[in-house]
Protein backbone atom coordinates (compact mmCIF):
# COMPACT_ATOMS: atom_id res chain seq x y z
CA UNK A 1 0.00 0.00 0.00
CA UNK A 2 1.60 3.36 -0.93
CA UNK A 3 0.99 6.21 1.18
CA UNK A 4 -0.53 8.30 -1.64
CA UNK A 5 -3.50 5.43 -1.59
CA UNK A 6 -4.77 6.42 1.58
CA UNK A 7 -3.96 9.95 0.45
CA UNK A 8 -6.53 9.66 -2.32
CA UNK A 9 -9.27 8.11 0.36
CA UNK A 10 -8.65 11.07 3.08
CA UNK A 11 -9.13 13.41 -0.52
CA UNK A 12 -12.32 11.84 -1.38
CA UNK A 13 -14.16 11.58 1.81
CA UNK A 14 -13.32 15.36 2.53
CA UNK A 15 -15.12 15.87 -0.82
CA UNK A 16 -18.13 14.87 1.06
CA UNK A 17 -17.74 15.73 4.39
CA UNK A 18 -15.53 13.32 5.73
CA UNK A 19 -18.56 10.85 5.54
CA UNK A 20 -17.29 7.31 4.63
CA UNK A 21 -19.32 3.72 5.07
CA UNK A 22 -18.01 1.58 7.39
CA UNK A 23 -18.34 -2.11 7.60
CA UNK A 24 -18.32 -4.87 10.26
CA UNK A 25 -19.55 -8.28 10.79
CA UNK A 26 -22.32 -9.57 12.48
CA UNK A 27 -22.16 -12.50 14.82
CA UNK A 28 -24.20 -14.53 12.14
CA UNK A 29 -21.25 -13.49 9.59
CA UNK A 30 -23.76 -11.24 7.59
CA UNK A 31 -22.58 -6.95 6.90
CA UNK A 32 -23.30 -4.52 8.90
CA UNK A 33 -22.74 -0.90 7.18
CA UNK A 34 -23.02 2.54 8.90
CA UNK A 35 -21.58 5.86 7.31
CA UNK A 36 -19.43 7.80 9.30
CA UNK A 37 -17.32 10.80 9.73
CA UNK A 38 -13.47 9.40 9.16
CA UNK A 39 -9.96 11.01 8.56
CA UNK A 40 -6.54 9.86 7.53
CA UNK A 41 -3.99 10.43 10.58
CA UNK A 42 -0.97 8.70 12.10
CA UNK A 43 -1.09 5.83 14.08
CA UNK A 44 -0.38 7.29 17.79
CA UNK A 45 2.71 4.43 18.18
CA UNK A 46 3.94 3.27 14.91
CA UNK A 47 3.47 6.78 12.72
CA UNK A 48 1.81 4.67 9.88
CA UNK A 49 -1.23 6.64 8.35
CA UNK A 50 -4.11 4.86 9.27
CA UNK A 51 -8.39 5.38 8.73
CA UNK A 52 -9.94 6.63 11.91
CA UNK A 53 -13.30 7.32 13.10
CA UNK A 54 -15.25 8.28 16.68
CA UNK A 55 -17.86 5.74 17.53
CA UNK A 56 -20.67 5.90 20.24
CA UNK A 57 -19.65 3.68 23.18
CA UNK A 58 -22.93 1.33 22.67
CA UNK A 59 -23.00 1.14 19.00
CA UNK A 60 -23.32 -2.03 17.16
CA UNK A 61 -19.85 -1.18 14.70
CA UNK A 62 -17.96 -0.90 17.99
CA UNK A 63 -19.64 -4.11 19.59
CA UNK A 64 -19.14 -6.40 16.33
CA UNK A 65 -15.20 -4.48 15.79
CA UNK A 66 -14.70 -5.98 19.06
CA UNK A 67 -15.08 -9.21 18.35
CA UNK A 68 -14.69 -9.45 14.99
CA UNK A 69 -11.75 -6.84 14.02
CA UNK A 70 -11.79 -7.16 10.37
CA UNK A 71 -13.48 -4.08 8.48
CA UNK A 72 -14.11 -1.59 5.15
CA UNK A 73 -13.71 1.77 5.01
CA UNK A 74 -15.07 2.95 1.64
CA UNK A 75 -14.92 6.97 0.57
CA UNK A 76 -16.79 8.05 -1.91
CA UNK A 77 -17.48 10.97 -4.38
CA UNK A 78 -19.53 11.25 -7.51
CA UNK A 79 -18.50 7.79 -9.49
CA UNK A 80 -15.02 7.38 -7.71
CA UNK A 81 -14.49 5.52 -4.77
CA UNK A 82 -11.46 4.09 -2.49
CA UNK A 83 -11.80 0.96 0.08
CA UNK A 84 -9.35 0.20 3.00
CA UNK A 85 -9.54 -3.18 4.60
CA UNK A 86 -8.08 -4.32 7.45
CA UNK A 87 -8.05 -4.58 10.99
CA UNK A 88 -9.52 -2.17 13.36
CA UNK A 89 -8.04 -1.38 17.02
CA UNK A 90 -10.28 0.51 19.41
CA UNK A 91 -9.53 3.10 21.94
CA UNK A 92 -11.80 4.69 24.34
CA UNK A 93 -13.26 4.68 28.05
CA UNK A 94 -14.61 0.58 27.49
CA UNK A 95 -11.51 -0.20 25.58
CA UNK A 96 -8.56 1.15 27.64
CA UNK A 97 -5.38 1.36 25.78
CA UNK A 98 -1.78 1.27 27.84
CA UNK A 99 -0.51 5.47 27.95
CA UNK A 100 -4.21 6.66 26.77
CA UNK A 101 -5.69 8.18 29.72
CA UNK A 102 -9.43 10.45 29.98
CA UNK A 103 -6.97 13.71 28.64
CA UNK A 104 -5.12 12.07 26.03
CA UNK A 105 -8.58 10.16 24.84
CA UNK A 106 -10.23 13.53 24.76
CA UNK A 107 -7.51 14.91 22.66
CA UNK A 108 -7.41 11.64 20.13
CA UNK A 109 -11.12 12.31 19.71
CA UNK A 110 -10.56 16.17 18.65
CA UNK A 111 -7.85 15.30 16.56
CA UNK A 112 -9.64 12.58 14.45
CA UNK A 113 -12.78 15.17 14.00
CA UNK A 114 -10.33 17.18 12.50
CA UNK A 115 -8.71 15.21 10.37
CA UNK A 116 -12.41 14.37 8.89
CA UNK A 117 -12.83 17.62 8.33
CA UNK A 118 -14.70 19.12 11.30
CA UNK A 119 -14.77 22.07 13.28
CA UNK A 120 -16.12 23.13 16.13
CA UNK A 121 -17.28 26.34 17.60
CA UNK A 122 -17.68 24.81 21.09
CA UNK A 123 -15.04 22.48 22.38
CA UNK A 124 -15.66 21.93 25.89
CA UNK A 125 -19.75 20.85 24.66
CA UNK A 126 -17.66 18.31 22.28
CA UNK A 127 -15.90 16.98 24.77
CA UNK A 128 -18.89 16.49 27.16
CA UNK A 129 -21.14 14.87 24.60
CA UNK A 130 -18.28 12.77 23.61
CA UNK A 131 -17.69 11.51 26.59
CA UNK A 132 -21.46 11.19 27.99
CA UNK A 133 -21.94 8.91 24.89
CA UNK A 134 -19.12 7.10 25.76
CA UNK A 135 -17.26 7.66 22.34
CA UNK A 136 -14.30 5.77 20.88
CA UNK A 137 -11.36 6.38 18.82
CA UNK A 138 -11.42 3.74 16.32
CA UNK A 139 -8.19 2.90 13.65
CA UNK A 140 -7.99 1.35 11.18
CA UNK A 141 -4.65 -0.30 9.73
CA UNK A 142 -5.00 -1.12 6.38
CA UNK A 143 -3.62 -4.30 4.46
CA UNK A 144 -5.30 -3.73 1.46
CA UNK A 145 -6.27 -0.35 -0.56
CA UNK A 146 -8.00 -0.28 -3.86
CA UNK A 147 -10.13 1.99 -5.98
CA UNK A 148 -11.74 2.34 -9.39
CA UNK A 149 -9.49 4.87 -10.08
């Protein structure tokens, strides 16, 4: 995978608001697809780009990602599309991760809104909803990248 893939999929979903579809699978090994807000960033330990996304803490993507890792990310715009597949790792207040504490979570979270293109007028109200709703980081470490492009 060449850098410049994922590039192309951070490029595309911007075109539409960051807004991606996500899938995961289902204990009875059928899809599950949701669309959500993603960015391109570096992985917080080894520096690799990687797809991330926020989650809500009771969501089904987050329950099936934890037992089932394997997932798509596909952007989108007009006719031209890029996928991602490949294992996700979860971060957040019901998925601890070793030197990710409530301050560096709440950062993570921020950061991967803005990568996907947000902005927001009123941090400290992001932070609280985030983490009423019990929100996740969620990355995504791609094996495989292709497009019809």
């Amino acid at each position: 995978m060449a850098p410049s893939d994922l590039a192309h999929l951070s490029a595309l979903a911007l075109r539409d608001s960051g807004l991606v579809v996500v899938t995961t699978l289902r204990s009875d090994l059928t899809m599950q697809a949701s669309v959500v807000n993603a960015g391109v960033l570096d992985h917080r330990v080894s520096g690799a780009p990687v797809v991330a996304f926020v989650a809500r803490g009771a969501s089904r993507k987050l329950a099936n990602l934890r037992v089932r890792p394997q997932t798509t990310v596909v952007a989108r715009a007009g006719w031209e599309w890029v996928a991602a597949e490949g294992a996700a790792e979860i971060i957040g207040p019901d998925d601890p991760a070793v030197g990710i504490d409530a301050e560096a979570l709440r950062l993570l979270l921020r950061a991967i809104f803005v990568a996907a293109g947000g902005s927001h007028d009123d941090w400290p109200t992001y932070d609280r909803v985030m983490a009423e709703e019990r929100r996740a980081a969620v990355f995504v470490t791609p094996r495989r990248v292709y497009s019809n492009g």
